[in-house]
Structure formats: C-alpha cells, structure tokens
N, C-alpha and C. Protein backbone atom coordinates (compact mmCIF):
# COMPACT_ATOMS: atom_id res chain seq x y z
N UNK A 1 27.30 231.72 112.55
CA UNK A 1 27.07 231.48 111.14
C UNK A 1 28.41 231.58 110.42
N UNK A 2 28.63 230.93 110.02
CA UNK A 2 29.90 230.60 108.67
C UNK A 2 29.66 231.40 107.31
N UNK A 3 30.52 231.75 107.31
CA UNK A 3 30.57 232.67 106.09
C UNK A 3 31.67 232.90 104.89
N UNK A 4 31.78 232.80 103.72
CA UNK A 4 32.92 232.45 103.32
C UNK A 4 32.93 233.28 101.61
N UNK A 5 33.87 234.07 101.56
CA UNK A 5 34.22 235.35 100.37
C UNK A 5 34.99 235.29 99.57
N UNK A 6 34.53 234.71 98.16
CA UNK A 6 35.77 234.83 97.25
C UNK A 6 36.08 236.03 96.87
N UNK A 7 37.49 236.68 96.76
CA UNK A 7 38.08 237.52 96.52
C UNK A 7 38.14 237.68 94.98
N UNK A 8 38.05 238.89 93.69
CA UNK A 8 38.79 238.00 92.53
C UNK A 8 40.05 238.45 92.57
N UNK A 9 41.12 237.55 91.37
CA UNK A 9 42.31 237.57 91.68
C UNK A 9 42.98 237.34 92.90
N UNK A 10 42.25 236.51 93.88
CA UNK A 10 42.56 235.98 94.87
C UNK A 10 42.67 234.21 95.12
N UNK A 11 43.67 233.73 95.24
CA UNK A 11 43.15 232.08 95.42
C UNK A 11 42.95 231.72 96.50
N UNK A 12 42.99 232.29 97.86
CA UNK A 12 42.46 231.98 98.72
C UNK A 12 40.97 232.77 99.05
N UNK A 13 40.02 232.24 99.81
CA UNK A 13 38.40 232.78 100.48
C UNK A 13 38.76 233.34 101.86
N UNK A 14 38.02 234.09 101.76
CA UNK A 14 38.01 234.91 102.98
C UNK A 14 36.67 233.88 104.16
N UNK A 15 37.16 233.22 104.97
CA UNK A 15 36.33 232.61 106.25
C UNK A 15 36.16 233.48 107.35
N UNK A 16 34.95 233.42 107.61
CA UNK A 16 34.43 233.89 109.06
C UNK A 16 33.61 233.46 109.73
N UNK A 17 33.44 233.45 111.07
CA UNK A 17 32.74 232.38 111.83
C UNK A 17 32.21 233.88 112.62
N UNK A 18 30.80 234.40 112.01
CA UNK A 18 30.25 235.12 112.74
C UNK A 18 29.15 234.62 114.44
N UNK A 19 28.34 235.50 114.61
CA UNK A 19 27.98 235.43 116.28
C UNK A 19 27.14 234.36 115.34
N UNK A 20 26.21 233.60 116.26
CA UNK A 20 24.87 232.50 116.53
C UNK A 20 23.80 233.58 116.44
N UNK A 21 23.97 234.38 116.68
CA UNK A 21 22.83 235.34 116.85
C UNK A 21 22.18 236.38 115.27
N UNK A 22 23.52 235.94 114.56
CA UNK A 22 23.12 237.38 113.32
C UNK A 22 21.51 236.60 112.17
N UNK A 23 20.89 237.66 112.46
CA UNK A 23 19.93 237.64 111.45
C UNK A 23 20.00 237.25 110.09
N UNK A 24 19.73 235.79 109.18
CA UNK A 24 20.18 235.94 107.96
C UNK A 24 19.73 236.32 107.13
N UNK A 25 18.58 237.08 107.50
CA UNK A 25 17.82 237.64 106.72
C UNK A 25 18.59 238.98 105.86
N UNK A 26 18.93 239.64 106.92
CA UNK A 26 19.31 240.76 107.39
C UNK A 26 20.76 240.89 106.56
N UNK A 27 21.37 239.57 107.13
CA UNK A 27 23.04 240.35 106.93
C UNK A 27 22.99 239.81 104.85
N UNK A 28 21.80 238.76 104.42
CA UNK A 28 21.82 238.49 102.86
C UNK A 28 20.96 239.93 102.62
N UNK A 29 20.44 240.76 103.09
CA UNK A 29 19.47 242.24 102.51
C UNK A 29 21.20 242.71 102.68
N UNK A 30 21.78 242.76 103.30
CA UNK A 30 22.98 244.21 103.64
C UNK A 30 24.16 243.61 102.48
N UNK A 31 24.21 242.43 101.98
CA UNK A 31 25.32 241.97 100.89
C UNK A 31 24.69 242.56 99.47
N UNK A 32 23.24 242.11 99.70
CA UNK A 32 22.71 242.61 98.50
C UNK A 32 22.76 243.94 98.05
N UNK A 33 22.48 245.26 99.52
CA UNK A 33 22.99 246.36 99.05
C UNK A 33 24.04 246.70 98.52
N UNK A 34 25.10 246.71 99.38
CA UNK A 34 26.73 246.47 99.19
C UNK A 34 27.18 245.60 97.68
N UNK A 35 26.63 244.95 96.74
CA UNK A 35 26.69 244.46 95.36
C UNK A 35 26.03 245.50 94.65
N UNK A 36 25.23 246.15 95.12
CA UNK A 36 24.47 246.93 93.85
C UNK A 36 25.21 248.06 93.61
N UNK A 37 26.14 248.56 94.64
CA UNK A 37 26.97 249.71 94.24
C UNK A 37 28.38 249.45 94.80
N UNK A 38 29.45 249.12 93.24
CA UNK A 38 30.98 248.75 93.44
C UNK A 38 31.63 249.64 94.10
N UNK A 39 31.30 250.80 94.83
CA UNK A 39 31.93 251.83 95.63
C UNK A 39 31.81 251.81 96.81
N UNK A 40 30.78 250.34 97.13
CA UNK A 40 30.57 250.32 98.53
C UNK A 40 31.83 249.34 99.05
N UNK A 41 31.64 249.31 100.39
CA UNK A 41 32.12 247.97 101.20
C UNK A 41 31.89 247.40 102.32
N UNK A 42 31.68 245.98 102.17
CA UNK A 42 30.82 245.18 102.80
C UNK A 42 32.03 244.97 104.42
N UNK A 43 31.40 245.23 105.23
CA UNK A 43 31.53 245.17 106.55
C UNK A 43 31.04 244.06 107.35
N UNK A 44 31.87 243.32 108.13
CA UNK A 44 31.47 242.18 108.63
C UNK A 44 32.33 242.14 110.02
N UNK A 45 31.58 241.35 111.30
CA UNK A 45 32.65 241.36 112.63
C UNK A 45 32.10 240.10 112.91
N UNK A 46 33.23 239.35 113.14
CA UNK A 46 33.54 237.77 113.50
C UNK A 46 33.42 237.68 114.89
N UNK A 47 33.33 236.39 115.85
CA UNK A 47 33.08 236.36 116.97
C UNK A 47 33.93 237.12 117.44
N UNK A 48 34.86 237.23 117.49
CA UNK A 48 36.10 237.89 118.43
C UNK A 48 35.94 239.30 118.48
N UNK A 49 34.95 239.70 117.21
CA UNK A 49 35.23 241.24 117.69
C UNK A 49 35.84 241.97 116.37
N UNK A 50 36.47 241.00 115.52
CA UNK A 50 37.25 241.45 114.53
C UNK A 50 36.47 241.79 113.61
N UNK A 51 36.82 243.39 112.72
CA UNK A 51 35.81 243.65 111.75
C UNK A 51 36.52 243.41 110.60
N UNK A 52 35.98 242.89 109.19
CA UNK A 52 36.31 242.77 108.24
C UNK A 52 35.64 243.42 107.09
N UNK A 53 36.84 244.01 106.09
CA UNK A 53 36.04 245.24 105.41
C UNK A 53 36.66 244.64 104.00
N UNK A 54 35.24 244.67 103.22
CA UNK A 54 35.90 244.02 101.39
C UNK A 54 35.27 244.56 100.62
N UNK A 55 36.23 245.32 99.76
CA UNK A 55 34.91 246.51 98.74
C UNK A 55 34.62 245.48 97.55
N UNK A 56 33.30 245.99 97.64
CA UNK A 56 32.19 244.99 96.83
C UNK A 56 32.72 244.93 95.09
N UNK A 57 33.66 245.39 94.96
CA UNK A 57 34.19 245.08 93.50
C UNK A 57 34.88 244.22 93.22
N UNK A 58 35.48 244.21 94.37
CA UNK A 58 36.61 242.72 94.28
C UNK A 58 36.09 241.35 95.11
N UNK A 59 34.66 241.16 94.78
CA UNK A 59 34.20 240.24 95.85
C UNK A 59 33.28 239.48 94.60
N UNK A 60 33.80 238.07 94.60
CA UNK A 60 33.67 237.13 93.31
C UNK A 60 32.26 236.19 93.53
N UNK A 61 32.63 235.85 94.91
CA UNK A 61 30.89 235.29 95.69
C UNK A 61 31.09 235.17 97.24
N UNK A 62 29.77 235.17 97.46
CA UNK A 62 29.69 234.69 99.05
C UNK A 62 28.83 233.96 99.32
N UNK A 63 29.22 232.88 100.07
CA UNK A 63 28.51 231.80 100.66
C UNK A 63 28.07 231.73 102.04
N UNK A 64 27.09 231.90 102.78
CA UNK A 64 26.49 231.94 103.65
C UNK A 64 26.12 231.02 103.92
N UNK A 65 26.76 230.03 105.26
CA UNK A 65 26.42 228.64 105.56
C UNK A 65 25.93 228.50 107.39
N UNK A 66 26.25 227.83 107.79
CA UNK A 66 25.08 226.85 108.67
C UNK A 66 25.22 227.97 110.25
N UNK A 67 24.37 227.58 110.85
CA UNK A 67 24.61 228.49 112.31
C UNK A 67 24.65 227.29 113.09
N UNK A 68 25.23 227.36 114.43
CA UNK A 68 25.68 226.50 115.46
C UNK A 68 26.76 225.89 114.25
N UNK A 69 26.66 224.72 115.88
CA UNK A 69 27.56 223.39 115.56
C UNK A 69 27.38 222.24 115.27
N UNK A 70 27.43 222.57 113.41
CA UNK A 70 26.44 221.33 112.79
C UNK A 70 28.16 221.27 111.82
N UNK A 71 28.93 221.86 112.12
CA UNK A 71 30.27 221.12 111.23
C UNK A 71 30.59 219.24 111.35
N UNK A 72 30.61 218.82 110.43
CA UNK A 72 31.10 217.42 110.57
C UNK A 72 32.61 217.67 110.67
N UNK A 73 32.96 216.00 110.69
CA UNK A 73 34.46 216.00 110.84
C UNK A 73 34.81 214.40 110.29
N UNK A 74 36.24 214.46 110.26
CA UNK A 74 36.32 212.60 110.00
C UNK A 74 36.67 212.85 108.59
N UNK A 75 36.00 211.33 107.56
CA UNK A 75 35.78 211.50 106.30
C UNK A 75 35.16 211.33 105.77
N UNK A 76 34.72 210.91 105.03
CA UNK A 76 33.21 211.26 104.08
C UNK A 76 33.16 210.95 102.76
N UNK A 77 32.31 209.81 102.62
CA UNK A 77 32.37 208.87 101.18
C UNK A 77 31.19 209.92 99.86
C-alpha cells in the first residue's frame, strides 16, 4: 500500500510503499488516533523494514492509496 504525508512547512511528502498485507482498516483507525492527540506520533515501517516516525502536529495530510501493482506508467491525456 502507498502511502504519502504532507509535512507542514515542508515542500516535499513523505512516500512509503508499505507491505501488501497491512490492514486499511486498521492502519486509517491508528492515523485517526495519532491526529486526535498533537503529542502523539504516528509510526509507520515500509517494506524494507524501515520505520518512520512523524509527530502528528506537523503532519498537514495523508493519503492512503492503492495496494499491489496497479501503478501506471507512460503518459496520460
């Protein structure tokens, strides 16, 4: 699953290409906690293993996109 974090005061998004396997139920209930209190921080581990940690105050949106390999490519009218 693709996943993607605007920072604020950031111009670049934070991308991650989590497992095929994560629940999206689950990991949109655990963002939602992690927003309700700015002292938290949202914890995330990408295929490789890598964990990524972003405290929920400085986190502008997140987009939660497709599982497998449904990326296009090319160009696109």
């Amino acid at each position: 699953m693709d996943v993607r974090i605007g920072v604020t005061y950031s111009p670049r998004e934070i991308d991650l290409e989590l497992a095929d396997d994560v629940d999206r139920d689950a990991l949109r209930k655990q963002v939602d906690e992690v927003l309700a209190d700015d002292s938290l921080v949202l914890w995330l581990t990408d295929r490789k293993g890598n964990e990524v940690g972003v405290p929920s105050a400085k986190i502008a949106y997140i987009e939660l996109g497709t599982t497998g390999d449904s990326r296009t490519f090319g160009f696109s009218t």
